[in-house]
PDB file of N, CA and C in Angstrom:
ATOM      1  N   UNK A   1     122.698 108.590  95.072  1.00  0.00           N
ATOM      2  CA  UNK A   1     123.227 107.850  96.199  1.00  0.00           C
ATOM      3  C   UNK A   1     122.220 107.814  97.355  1.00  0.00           C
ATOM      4  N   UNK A   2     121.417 108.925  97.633  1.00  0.00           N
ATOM      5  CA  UNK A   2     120.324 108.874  98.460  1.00  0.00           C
ATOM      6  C   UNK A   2     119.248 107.921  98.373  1.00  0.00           C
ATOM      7  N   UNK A   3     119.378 107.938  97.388  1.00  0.00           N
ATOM      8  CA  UNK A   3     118.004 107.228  96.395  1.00  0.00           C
ATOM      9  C   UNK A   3     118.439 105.734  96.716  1.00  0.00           C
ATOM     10  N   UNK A   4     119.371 105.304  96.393  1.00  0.00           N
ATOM     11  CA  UNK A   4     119.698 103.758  96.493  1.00  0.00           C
ATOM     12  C   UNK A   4     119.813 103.646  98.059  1.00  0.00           C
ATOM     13  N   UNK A   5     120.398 104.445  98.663  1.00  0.00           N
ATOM     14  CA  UNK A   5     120.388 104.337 100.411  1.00  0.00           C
ATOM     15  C   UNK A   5     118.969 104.205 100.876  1.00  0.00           C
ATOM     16  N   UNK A   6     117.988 104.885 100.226  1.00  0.00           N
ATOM     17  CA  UNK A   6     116.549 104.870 100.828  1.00  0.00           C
ATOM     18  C   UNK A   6     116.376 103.071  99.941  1.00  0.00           C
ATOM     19  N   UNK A   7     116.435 103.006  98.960  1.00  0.00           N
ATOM     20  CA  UNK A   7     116.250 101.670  98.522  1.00  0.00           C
ATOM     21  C   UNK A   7     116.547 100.133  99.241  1.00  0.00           C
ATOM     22  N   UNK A   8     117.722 100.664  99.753  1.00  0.00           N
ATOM     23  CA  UNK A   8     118.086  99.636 100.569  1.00  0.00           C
ATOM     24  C   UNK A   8     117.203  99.380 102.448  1.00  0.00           C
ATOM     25  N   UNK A   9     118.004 100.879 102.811  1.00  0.00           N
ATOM     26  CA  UNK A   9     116.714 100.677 104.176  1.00  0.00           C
ATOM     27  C   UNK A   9     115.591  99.941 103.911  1.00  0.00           C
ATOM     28  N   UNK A  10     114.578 100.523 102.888  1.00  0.00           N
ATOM     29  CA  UNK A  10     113.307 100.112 102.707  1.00  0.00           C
ATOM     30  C   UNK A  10     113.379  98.560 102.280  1.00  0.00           C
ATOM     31  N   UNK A  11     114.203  98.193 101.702  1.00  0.00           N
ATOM     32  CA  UNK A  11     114.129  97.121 100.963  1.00  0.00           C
ATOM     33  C   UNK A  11     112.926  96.484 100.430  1.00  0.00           C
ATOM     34  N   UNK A  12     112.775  97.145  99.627  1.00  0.00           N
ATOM     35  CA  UNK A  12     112.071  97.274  98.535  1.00  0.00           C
ATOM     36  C   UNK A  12     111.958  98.395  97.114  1.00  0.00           C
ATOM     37  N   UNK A  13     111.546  97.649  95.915  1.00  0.00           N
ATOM     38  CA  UNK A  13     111.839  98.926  95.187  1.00  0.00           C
ATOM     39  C   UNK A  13     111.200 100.071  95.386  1.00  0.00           C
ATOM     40  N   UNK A  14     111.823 100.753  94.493  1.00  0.00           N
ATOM     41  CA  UNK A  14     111.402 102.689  94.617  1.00  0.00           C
ATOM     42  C   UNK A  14     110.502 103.061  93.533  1.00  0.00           C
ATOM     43  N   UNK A  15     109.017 102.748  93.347  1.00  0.00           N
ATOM     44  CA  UNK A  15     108.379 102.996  91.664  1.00  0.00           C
ATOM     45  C   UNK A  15     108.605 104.260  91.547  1.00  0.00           C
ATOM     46  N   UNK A  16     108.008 105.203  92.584  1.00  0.00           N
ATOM     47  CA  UNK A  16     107.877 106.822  92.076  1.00  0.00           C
ATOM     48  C   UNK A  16     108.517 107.526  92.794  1.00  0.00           C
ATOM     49  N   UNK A  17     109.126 108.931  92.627  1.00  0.00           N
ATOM     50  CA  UNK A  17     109.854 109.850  93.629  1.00  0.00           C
ATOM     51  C   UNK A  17     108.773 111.000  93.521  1.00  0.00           C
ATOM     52  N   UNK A  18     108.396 111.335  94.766  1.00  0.00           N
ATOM     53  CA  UNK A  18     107.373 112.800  94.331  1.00  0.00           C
ATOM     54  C   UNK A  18     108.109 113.726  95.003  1.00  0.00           C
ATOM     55  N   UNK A  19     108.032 114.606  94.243  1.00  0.00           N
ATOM     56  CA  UNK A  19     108.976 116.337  94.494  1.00  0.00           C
ATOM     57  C   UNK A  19     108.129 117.225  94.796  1.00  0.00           C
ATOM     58  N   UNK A  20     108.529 118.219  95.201  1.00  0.00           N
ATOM     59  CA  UNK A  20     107.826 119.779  95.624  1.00  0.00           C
ATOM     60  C   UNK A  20     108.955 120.661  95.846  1.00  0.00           C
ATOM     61  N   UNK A  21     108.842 121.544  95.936  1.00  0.00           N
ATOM     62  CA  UNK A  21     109.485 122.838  95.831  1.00  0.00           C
ATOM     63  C   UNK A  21     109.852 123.495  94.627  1.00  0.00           C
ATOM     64  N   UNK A  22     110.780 124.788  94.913  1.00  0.00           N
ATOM     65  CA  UNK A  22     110.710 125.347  93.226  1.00  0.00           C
ATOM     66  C   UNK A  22     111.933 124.559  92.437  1.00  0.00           C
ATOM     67  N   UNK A  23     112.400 124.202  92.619  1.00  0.00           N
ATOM     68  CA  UNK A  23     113.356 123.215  91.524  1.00  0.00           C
ATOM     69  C   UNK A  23     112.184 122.672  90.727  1.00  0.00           C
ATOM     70  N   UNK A  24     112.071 121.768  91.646  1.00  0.00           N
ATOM     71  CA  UNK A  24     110.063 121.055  90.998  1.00  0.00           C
ATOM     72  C   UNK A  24     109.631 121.676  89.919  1.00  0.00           C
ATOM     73  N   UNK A  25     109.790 123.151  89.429  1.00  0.00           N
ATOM     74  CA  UNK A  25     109.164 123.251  88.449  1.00  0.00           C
ATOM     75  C   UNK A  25     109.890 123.598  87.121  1.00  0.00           C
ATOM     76  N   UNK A  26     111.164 123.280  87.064  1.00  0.00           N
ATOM     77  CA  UNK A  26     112.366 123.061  86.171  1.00  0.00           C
ATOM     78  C   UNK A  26     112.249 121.494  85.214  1.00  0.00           C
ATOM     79  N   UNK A  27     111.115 121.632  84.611  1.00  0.00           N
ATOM     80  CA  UNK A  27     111.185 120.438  83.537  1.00  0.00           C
ATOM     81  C   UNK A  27     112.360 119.436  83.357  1.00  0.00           C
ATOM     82  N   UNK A  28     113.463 120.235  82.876  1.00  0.00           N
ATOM     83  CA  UNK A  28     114.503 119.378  82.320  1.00  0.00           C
ATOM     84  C   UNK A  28     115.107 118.560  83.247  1.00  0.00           C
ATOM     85  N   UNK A  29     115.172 119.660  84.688  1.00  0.00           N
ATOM     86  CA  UNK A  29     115.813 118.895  85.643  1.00  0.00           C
ATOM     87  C   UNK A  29     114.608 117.417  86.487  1.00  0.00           C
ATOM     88  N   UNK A  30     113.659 117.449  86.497  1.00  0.00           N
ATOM     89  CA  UNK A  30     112.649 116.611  86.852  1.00  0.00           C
ATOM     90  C   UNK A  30     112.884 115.342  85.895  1.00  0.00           C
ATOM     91  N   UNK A  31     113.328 115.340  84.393  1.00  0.00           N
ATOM     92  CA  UNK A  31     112.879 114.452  83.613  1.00  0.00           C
ATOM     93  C   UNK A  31     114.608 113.718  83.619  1.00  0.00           C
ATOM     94  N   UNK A  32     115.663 114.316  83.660  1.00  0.00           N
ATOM     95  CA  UNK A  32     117.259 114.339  84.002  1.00  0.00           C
ATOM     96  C   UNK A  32     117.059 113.311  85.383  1.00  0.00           C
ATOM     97  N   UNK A  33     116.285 113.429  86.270  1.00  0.00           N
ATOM     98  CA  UNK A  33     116.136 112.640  88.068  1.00  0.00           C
ATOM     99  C   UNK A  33     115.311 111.380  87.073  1.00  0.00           C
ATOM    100  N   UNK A  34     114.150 111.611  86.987  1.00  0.00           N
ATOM    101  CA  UNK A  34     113.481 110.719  86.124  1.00  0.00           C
ATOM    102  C   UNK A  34     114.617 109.137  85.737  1.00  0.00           C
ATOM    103  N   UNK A  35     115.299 109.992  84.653  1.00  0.00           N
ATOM    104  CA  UNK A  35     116.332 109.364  83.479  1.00  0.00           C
ATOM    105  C   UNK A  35     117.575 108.211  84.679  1.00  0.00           C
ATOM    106  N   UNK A  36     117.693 109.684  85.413  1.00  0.00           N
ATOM    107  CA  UNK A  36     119.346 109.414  86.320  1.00  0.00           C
ATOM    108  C   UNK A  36     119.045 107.945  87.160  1.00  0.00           C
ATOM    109  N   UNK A  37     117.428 107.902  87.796  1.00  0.00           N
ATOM    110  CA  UNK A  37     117.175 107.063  88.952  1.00  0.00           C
ATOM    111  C   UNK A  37     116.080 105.824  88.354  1.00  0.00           C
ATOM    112  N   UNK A  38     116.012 105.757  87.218  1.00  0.00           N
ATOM    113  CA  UNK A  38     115.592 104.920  86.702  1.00  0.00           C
ATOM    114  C   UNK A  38     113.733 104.468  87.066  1.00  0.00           C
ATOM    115  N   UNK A  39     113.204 105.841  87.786  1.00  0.00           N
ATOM    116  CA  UNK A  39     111.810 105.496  88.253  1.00  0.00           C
ATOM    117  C   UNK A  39     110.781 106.785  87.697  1.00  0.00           C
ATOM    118  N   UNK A  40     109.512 106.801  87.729  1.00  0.00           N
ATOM    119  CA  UNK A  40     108.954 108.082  87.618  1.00  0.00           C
ATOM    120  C   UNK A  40     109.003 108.725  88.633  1.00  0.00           C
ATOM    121  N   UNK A  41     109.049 109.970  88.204  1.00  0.00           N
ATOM    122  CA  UNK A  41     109.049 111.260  89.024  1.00  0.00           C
ATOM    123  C   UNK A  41     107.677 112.139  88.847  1.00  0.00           C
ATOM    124  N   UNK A  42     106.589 112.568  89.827  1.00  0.00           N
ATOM    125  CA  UNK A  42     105.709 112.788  89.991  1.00  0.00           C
ATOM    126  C   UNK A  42     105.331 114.297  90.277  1.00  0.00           C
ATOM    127  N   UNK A  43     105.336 115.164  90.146  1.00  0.00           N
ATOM    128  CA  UNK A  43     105.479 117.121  90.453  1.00  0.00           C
ATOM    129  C   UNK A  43     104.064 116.978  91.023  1.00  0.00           C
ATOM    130  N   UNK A  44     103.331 117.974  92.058  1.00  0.00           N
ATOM    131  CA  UNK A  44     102.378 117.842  92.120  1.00  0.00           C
ATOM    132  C   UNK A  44     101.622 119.575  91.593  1.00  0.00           C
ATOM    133  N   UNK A  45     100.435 119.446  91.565  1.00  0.00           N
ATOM    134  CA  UNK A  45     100.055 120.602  90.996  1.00  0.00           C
ATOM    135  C   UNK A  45     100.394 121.826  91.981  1.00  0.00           C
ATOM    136  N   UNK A  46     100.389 121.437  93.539  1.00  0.00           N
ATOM    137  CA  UNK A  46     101.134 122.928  94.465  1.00  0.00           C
ATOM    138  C   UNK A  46     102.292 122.476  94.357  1.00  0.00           C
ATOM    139  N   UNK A  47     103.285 123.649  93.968  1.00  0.00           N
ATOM    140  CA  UNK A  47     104.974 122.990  94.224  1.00  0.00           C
ATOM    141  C   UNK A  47     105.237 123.098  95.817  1.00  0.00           C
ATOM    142  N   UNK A  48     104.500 124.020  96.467  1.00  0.00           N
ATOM    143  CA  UNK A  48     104.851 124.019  97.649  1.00  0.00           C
ATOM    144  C   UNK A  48     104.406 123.355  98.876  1.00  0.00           C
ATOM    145  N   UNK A  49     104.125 122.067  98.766  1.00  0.00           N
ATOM    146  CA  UNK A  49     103.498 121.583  99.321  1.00  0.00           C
ATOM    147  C   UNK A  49     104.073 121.272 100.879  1.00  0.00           C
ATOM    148  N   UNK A  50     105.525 121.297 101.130  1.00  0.00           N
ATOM    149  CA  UNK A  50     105.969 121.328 102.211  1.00  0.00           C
ATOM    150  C   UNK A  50     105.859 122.209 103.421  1.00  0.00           C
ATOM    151  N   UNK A  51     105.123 123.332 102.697  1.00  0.00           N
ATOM    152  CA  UNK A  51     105.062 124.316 103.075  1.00  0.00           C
ATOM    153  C   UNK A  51     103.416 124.128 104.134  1.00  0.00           C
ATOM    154  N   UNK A  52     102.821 123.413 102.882  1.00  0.00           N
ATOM    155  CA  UNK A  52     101.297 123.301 103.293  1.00  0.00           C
ATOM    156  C   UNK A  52     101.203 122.172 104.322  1.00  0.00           C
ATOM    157  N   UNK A  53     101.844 121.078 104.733  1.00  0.00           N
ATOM    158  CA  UNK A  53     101.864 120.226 105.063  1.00  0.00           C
ATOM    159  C   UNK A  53     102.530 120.686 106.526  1.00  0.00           C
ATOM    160  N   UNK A  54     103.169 121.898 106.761  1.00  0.00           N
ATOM    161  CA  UNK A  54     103.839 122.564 107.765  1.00  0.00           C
ATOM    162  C   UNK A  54     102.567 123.114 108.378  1.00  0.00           C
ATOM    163  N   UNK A  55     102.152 124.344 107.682  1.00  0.00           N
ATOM    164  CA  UNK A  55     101.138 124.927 108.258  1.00  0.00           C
ATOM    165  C   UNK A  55      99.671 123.532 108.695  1.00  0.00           C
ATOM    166  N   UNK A  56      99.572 122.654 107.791  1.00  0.00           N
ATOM    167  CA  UNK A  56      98.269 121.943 108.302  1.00  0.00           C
ATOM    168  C   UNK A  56      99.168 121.110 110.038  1.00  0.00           C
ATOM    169  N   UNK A  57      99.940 120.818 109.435  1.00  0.00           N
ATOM    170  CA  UNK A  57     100.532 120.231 111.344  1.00  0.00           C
ATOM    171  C   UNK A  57     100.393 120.890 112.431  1.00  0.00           C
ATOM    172  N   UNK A  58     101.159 122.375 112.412  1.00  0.00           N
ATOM    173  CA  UNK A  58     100.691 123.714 112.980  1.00  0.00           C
ATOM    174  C   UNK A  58      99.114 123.877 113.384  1.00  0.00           C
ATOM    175  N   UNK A  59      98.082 123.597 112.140  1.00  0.00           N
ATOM    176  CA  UNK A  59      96.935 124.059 112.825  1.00  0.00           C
ATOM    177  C   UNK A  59      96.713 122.786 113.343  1.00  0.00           C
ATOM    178  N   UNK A  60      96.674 121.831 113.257  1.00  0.00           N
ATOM    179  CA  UNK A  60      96.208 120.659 114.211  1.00  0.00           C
ATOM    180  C   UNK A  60      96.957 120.877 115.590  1.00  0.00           C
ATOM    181  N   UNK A  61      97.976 121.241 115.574  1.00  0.00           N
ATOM    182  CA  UNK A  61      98.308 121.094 117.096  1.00  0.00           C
ATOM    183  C   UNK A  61      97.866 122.348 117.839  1.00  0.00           C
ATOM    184  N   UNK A  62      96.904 123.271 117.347  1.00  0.00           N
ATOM    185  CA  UNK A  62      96.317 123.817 117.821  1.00  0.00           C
ATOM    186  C   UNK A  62      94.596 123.839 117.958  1.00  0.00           C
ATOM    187  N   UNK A  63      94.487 122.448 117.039  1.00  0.00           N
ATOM    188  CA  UNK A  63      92.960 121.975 117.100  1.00  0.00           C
ATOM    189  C   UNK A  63      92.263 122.681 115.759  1.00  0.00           C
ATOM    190  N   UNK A  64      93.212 123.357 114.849  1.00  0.00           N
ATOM    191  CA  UNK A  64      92.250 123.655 114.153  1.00  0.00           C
ATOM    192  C   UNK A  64      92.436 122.371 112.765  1.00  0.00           C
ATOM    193  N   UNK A  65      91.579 122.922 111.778  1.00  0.00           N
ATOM    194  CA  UNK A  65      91.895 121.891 110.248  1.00  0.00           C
ATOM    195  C   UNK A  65      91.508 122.736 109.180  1.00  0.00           C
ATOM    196  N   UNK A  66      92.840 122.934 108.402  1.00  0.00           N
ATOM    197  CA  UNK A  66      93.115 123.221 107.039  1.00  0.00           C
ATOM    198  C   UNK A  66      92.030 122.174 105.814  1.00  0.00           C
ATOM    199  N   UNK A  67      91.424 122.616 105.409  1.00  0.00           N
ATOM    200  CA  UNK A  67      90.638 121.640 104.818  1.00  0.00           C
ATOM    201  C   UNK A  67      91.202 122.571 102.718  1.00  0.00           C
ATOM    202  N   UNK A  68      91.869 121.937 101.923  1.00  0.00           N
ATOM    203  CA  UNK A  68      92.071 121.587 100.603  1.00  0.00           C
ATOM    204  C   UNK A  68      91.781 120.821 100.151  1.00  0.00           C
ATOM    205  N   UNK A  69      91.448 121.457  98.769  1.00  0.00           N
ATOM    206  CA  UNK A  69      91.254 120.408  97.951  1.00  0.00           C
ATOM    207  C   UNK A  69      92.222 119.434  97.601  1.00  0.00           C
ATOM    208  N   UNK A  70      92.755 118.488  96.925  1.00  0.00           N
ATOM    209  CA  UNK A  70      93.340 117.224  96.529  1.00  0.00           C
ATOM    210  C   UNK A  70      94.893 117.815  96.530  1.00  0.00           C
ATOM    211  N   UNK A  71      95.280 118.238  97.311  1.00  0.00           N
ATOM    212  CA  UNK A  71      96.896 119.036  97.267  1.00  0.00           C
ATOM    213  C   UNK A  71      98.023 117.936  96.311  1.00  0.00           C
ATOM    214  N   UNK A  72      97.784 116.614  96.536  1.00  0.00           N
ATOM    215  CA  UNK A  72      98.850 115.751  96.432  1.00  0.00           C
ATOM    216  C   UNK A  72      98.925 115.391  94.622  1.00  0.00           C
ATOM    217  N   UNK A  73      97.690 115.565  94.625  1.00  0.00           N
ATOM    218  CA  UNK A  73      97.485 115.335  92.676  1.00  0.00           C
ATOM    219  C   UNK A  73      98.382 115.965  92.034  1.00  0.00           C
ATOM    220  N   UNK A  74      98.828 114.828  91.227  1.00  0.00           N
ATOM    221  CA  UNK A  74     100.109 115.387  90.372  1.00  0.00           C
ATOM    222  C   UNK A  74      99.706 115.917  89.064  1.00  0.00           C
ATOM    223  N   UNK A  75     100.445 117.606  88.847  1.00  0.00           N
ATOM    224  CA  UNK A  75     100.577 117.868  87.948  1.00  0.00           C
ATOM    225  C   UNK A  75     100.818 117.308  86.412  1.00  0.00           C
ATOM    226  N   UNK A  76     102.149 116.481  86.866  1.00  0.00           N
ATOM    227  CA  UNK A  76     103.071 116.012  85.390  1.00  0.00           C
ATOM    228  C   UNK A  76     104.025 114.683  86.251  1.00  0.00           C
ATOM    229  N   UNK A  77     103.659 113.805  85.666  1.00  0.00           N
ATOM    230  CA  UNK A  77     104.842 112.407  86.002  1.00  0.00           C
ATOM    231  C   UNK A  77     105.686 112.623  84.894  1.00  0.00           C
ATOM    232  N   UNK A  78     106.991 112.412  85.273  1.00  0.00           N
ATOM    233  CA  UNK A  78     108.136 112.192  84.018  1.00  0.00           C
ATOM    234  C   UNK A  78     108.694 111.356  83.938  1.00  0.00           C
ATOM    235  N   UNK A  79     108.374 110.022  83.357  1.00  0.00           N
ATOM    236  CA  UNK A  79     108.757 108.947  83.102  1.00  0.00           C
ATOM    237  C   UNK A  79     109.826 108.590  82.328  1.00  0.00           C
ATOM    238  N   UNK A  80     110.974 107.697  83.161  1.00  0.00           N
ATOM    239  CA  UNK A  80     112.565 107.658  82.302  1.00  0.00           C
ATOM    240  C   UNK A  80     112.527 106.913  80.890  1.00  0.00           C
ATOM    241  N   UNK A  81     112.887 107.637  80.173  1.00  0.00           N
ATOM    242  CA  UNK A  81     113.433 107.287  79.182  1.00  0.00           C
ATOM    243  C   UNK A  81     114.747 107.382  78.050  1.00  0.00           C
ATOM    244  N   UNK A  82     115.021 106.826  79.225  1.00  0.00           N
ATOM    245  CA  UNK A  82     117.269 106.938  79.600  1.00  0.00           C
ATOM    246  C   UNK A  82     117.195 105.253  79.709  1.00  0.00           C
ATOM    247  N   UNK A  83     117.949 104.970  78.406  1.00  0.00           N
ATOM    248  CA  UNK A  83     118.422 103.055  78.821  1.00  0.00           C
ATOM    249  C   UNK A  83     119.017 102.993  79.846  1.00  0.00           C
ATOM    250  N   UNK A  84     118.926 101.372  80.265  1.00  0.00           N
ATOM    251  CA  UNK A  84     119.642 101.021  81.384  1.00  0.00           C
ATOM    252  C   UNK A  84     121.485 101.317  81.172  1.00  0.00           C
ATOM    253  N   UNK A  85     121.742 100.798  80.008  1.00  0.00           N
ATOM    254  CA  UNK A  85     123.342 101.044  80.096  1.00  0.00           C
ATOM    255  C   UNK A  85     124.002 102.392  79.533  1.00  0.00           C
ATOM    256  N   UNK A  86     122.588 103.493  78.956  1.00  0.00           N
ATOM    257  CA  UNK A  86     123.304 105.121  79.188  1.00  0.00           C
ATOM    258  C   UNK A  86     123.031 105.859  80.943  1.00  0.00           C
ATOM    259  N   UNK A  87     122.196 105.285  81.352  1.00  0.00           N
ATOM    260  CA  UNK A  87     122.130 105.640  82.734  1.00  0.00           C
ATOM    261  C   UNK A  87     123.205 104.922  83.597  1.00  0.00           C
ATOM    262  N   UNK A  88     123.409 103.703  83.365  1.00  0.00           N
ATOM    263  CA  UNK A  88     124.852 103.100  83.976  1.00  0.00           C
ATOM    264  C   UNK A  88     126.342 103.823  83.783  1.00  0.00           C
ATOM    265  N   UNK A  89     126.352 103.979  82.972  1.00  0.00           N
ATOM    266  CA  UNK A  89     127.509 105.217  82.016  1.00  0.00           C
ATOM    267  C   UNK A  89     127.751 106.403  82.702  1.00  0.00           C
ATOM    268  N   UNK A  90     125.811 106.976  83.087  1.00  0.00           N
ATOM    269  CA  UNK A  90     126.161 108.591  83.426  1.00  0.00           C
ATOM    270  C   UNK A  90     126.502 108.263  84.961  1.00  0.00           C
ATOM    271  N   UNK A  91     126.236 107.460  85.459  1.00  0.00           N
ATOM    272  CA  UNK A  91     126.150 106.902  87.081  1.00  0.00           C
ATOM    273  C   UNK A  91     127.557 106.666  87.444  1.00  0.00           C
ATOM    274  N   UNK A  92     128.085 106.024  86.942  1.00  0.00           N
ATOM    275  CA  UNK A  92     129.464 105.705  86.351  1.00  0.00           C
ATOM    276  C   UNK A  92     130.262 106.210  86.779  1.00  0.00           C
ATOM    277  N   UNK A  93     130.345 107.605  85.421  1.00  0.00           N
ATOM    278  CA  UNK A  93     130.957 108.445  85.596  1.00  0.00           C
ATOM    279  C   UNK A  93     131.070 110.065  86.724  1.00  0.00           C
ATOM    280  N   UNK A  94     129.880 109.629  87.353  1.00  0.00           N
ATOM    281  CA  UNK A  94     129.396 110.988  88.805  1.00  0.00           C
ATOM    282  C   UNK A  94     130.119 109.892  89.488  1.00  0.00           C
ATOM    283  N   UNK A  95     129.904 108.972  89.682  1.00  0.00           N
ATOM    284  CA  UNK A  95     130.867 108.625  91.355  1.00  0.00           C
ATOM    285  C   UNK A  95     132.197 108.316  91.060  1.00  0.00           C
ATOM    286  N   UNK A  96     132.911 108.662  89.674  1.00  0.00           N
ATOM    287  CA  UNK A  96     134.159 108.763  89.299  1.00  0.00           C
ATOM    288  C   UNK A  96     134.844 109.723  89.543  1.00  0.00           C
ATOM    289  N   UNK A  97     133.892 111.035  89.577  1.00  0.00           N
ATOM    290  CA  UNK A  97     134.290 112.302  89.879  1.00  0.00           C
ATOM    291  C   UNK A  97     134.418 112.184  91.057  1.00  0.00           C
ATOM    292  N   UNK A  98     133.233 112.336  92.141  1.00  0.00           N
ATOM    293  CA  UNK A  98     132.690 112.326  93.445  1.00  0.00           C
ATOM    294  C   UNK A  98     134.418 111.530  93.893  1.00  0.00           C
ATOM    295  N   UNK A  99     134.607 110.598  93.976  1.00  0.00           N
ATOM    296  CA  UNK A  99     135.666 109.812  94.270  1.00  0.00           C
ATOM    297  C   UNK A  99     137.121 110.612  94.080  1.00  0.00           C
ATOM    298  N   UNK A 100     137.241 111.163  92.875  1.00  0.00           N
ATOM    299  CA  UNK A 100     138.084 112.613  92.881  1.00  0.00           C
ATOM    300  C   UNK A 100     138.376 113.810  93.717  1.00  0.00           C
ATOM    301  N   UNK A 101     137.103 114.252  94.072  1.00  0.00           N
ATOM    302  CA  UNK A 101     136.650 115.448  94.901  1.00  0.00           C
ATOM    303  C   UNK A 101     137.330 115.540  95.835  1.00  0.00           C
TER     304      UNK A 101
END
C-alpha cells in the first residue's frame, strides 16, 4: 500500500525498490517484496547503509568528509517472478484481511 501511494505521488512507475537494514538480509523475504510489488528489489553490499548516510550528514555539518568506497553497489537484485494474476490473488487477499482487522 506504501508502494502504490509512493507510485502515485510520483506519478510515475516504480522499476526498483532498494533496501538496507537487517531484514535486508533475509533472502526469502527480499524475493516475497520482489514477487508481492511486482518490481526488482536491489540489497546493497552494506546492509547498513542508513546508518552510513547518518554519520556522513553528521560529518559534513561539521565540515568534515567520510570518503567510501561505492557504498550503494548492490549486492543481489531479486527480480519478481510471481505472475501478474498470482500476485493479484495474494494482493487480494491482504487487503481482505486488512479490511477485517
Amino acid at each position: 500500500e506504501l508502494v502504490e501511494a509512493m507510485r502515485t505521488d510520483a506519478d510515475r512507475p516504480m522499476n526498483q525498490l532498494r533496501v538496507d537494514g537487517g531484514a535486508a538480509a533475509n533472502d526469502l523475504l527480499m524475493q516475497l517484496q520482489a514477487d508481492l510489488l511486482g518490481v526488482s528489489v536491489a540489497r546493497p553490499a552494506m546492509l547498513e547503509s542508513t546508518a552510513l548516510g547518518a554519520a556522513k550528514l553528521a560529518a559534513r555539518a561539521i565540515g568534515l568528509s567520510l570518503q567510501h568506497s561505492n557504498d550503494s553497489t548492490a549486492l543481489r537484485v531479486f527480480v519478481p517472478s510471481m505472475s501478474e494474476g498470482t500476485r493479484a490473488d495474494h494482493l487480494g487477499r491482504w487487503r481482505a484481511a486488512v479490511a477485517k482487522a
